[in-house]
C-alpha atoms as a PDB file:
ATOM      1  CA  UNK A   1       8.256   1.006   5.579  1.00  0.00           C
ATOM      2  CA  UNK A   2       4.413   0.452   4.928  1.00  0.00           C
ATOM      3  CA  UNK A   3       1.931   1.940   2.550  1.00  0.00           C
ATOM      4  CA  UNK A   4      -1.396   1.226   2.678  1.00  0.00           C
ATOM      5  CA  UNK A   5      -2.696   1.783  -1.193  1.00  0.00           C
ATOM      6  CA  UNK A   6      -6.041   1.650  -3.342  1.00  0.00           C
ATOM      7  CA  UNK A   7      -6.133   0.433  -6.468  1.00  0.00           C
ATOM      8  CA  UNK A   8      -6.079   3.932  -8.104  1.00  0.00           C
ATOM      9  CA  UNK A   9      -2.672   4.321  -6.418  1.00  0.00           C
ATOM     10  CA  UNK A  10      -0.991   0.780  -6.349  1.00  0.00           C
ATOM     11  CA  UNK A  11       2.125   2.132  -8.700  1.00  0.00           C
ATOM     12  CA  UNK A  12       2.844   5.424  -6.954  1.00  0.00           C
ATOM     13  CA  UNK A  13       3.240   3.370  -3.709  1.00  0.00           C
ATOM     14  CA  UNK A  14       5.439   0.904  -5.615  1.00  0.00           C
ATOM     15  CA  UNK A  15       7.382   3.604  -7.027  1.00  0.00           C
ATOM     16  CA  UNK A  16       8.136   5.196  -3.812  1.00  0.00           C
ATOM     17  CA  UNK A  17       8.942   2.065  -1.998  1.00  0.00           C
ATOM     18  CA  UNK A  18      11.929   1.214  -4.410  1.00  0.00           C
ATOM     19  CA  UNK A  19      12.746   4.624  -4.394  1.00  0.00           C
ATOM     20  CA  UNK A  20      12.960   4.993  -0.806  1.00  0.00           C
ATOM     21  CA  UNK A  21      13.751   1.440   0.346  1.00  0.00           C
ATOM     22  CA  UNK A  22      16.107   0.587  -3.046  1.00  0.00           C
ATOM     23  CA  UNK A  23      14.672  -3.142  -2.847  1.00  0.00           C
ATOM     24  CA  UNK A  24      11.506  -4.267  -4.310  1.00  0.00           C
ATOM     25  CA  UNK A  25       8.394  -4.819  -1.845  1.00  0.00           C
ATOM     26  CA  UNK A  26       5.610  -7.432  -1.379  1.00  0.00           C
ATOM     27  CA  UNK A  27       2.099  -6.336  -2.082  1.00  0.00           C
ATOM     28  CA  UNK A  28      -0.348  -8.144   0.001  1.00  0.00           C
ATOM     29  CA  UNK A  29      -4.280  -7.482   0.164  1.00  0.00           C
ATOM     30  CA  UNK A  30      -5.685  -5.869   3.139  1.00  0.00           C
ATOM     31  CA  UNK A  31      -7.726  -8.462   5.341  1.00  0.00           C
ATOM     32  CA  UNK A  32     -11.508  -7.933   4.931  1.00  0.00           C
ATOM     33  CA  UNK A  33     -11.426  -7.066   8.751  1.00  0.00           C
ATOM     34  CA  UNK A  34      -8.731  -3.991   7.900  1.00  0.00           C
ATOM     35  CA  UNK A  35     -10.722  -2.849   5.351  1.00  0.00           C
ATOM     36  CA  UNK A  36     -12.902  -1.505   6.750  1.00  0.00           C
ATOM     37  CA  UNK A  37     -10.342   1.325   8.694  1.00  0.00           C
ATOM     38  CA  UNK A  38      -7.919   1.159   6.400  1.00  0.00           C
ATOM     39  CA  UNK A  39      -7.835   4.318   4.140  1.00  0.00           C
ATOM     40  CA  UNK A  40      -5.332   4.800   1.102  1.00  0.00           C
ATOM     41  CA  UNK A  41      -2.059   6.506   1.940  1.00  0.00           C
ATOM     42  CA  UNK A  42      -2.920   8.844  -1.175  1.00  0.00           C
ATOM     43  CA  UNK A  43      -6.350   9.729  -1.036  1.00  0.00           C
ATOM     44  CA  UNK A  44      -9.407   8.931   1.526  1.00  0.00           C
ATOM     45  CA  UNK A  45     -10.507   5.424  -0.776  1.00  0.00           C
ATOM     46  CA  UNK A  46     -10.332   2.315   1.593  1.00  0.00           C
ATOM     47  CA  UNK A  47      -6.901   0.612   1.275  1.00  0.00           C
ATOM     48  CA  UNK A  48      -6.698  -2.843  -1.088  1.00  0.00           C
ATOM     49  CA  UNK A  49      -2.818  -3.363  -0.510  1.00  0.00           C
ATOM     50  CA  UNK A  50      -0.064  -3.198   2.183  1.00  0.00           C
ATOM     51  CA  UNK A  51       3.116  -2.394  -0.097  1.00  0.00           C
ATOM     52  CA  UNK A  52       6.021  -3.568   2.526  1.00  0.00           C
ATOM     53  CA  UNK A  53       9.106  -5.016   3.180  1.00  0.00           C
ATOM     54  CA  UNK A  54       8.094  -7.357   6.523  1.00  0.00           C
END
């Protein structure tokens, strides 16, 4: 599972990745070069953090 998340959004996608996945994920920031096509899994703000489990 991967969720691309702003910063207005980083808990919901935490929330919902223990939820779903029952372990807890690693938050990395998105690569400058991702940015820029990147868009928040919650809203249309440019992504800041992959919330995985890879």
């Amino acid at each position: 599972m991967k969720i691309n998340s702003c910063e207005t959004h980083i808990n919901r996608a935490l929330d919902e990745f223990v939820a779903k996945e029952e372990t807890f994920p690693s938050m990395e920031p998105i690569t400058n070069e991702e940015k820029l096509s990147t868009t928040c899994d919650y809203c249309d703000t440019l992504a800041v953090y992959l919330v995985t489990n890879t």
